[in-house]
Protein backbone atom coordinates (compact mmCIF):
# COMPACT_ATOMS: atom_id res chain seq x y z
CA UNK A 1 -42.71 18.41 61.84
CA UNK A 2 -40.30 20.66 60.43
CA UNK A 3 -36.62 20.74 61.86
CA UNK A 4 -35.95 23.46 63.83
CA UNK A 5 -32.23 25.05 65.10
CA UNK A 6 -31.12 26.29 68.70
CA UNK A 7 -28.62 28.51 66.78
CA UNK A 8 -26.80 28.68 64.07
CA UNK A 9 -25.37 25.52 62.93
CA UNK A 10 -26.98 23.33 65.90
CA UNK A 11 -29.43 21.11 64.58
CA UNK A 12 -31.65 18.80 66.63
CA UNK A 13 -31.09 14.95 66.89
CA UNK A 14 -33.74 12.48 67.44
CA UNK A 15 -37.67 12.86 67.67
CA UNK A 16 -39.04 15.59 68.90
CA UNK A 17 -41.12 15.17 71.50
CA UNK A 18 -42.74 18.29 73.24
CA UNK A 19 -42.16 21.69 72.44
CA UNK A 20 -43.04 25.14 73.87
CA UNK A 21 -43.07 27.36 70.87
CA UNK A 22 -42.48 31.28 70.38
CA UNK A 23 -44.35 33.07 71.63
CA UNK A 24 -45.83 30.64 74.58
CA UNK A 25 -45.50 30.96 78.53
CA UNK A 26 -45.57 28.28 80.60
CA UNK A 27 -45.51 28.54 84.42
CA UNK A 28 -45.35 25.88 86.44
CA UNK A 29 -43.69 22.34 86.28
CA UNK A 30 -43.42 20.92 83.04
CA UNK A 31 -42.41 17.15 82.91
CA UNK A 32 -41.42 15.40 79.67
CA UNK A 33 -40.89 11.79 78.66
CA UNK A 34 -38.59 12.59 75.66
CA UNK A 35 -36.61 15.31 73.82
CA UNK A 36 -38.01 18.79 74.74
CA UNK A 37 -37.39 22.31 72.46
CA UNK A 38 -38.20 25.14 74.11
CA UNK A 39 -38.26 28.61 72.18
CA UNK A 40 -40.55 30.63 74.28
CA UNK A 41 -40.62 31.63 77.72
CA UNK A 42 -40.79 29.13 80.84
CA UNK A 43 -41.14 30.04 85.11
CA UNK A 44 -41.03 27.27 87.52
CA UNK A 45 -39.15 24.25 86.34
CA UNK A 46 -38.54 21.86 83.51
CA UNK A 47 -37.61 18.11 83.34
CA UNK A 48 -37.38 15.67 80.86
CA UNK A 49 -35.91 11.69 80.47
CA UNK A 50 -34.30 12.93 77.63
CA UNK A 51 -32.57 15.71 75.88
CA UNK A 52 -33.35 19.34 76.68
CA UNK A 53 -32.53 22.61 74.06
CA UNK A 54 -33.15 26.23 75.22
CA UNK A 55 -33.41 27.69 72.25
CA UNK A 56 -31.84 31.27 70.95
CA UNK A 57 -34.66 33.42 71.95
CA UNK A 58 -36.02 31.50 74.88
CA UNK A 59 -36.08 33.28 78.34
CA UNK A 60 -36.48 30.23 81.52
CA UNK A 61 -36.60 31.13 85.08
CA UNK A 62 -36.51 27.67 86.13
CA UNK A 63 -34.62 24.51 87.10
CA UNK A 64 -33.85 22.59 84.72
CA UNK A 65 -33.09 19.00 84.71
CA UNK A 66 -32.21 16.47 81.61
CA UNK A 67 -29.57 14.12 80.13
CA UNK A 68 -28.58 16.37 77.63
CA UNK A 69 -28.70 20.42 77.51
CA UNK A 70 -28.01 22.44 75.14
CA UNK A 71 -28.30 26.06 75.98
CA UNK A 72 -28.96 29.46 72.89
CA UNK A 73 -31.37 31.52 75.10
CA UNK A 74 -30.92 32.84 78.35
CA UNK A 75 -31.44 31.08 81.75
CA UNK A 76 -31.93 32.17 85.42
CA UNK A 77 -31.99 29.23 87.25
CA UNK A 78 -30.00 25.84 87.86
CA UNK A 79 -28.98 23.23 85.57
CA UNK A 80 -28.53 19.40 86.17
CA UNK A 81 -27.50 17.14 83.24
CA UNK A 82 -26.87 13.08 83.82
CA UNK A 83 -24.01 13.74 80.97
CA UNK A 84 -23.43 17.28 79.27
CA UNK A 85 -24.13 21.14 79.38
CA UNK A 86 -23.26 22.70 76.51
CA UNK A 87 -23.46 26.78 76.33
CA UNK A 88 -23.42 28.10 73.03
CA UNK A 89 -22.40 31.68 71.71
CA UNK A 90 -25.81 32.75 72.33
CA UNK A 91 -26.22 31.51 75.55
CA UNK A 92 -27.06 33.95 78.73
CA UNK A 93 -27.15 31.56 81.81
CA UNK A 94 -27.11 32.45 85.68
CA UNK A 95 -27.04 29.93 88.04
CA UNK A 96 -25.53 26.77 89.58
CA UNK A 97 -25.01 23.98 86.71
CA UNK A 98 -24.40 20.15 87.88
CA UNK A 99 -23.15 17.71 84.87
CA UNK A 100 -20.43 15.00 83.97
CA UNK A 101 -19.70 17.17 81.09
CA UNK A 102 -19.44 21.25 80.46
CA UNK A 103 -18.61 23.20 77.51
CA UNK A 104 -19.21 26.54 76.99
CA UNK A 105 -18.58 27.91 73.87
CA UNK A 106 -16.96 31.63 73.21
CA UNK A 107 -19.77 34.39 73.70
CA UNK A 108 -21.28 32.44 76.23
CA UNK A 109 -22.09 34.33 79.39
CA UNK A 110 -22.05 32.58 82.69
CA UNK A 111 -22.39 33.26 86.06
CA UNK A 112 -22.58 30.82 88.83
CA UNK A 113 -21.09 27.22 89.92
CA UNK A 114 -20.09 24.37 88.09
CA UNK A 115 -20.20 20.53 89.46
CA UNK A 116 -20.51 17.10 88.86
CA UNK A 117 -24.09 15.79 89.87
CA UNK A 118 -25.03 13.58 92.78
CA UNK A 119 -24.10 9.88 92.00
């Protein structure tokens, strides 16, 4: 499969495991074992064991819950990460976020609380 970047300079890490492509919808609750990509639009909620990337492009109006995410697209919705949240230039995100770790990088937009999560 060919590599694929949230945004500029932000390449993924690791094997890819499920991905929701441009141009798909998915309602619902979509569960993953591993690393999910998503580029097109998601409603309901997303989870996954592993790594999560929103893509630049991607619109989710859902929960979101991972080890990892990385955020390009924009997001309505809250965020829980076992270790990091990162927000990159790209990144449109409203909603609560709860992770050990936040960065948000400039051009970010962000509205809503930040926490640790529930130990």
């Amino acid at each position: 499969m060919k590599k694929r970047e949230a945004s500029k300079g932000e390449k993924r890490k690791g094997t890819l495991d499920c991905v929701v492509g441009l141009g798909v919808k998915v309602e619902g609750r979509l569960s993953c074992g591993g690393f999910l990509w998503v580029e097109g639009e998601c409603i309901g909620s997303l989870e996954s064991e592993e790594n999560i990337v929103v893509a630049a492009g991607a619109k989710i109006k859902a929960d979101i819950k991972g080890r990892d995410v990385v955020v390009a697209g924009r997001i309505s919705g809250s965020i829980e990460a076992e270790d990091a949240v990162r927000l990159t230039p790209s990144a449109r995100v409203q909603g609560d976020i709860r992770s050990r770790r936040f960065s948000m990088e400039e051009g970010a937009i962000y509205s809503g609380r930040v926490g640790r999560p529930a130990e």
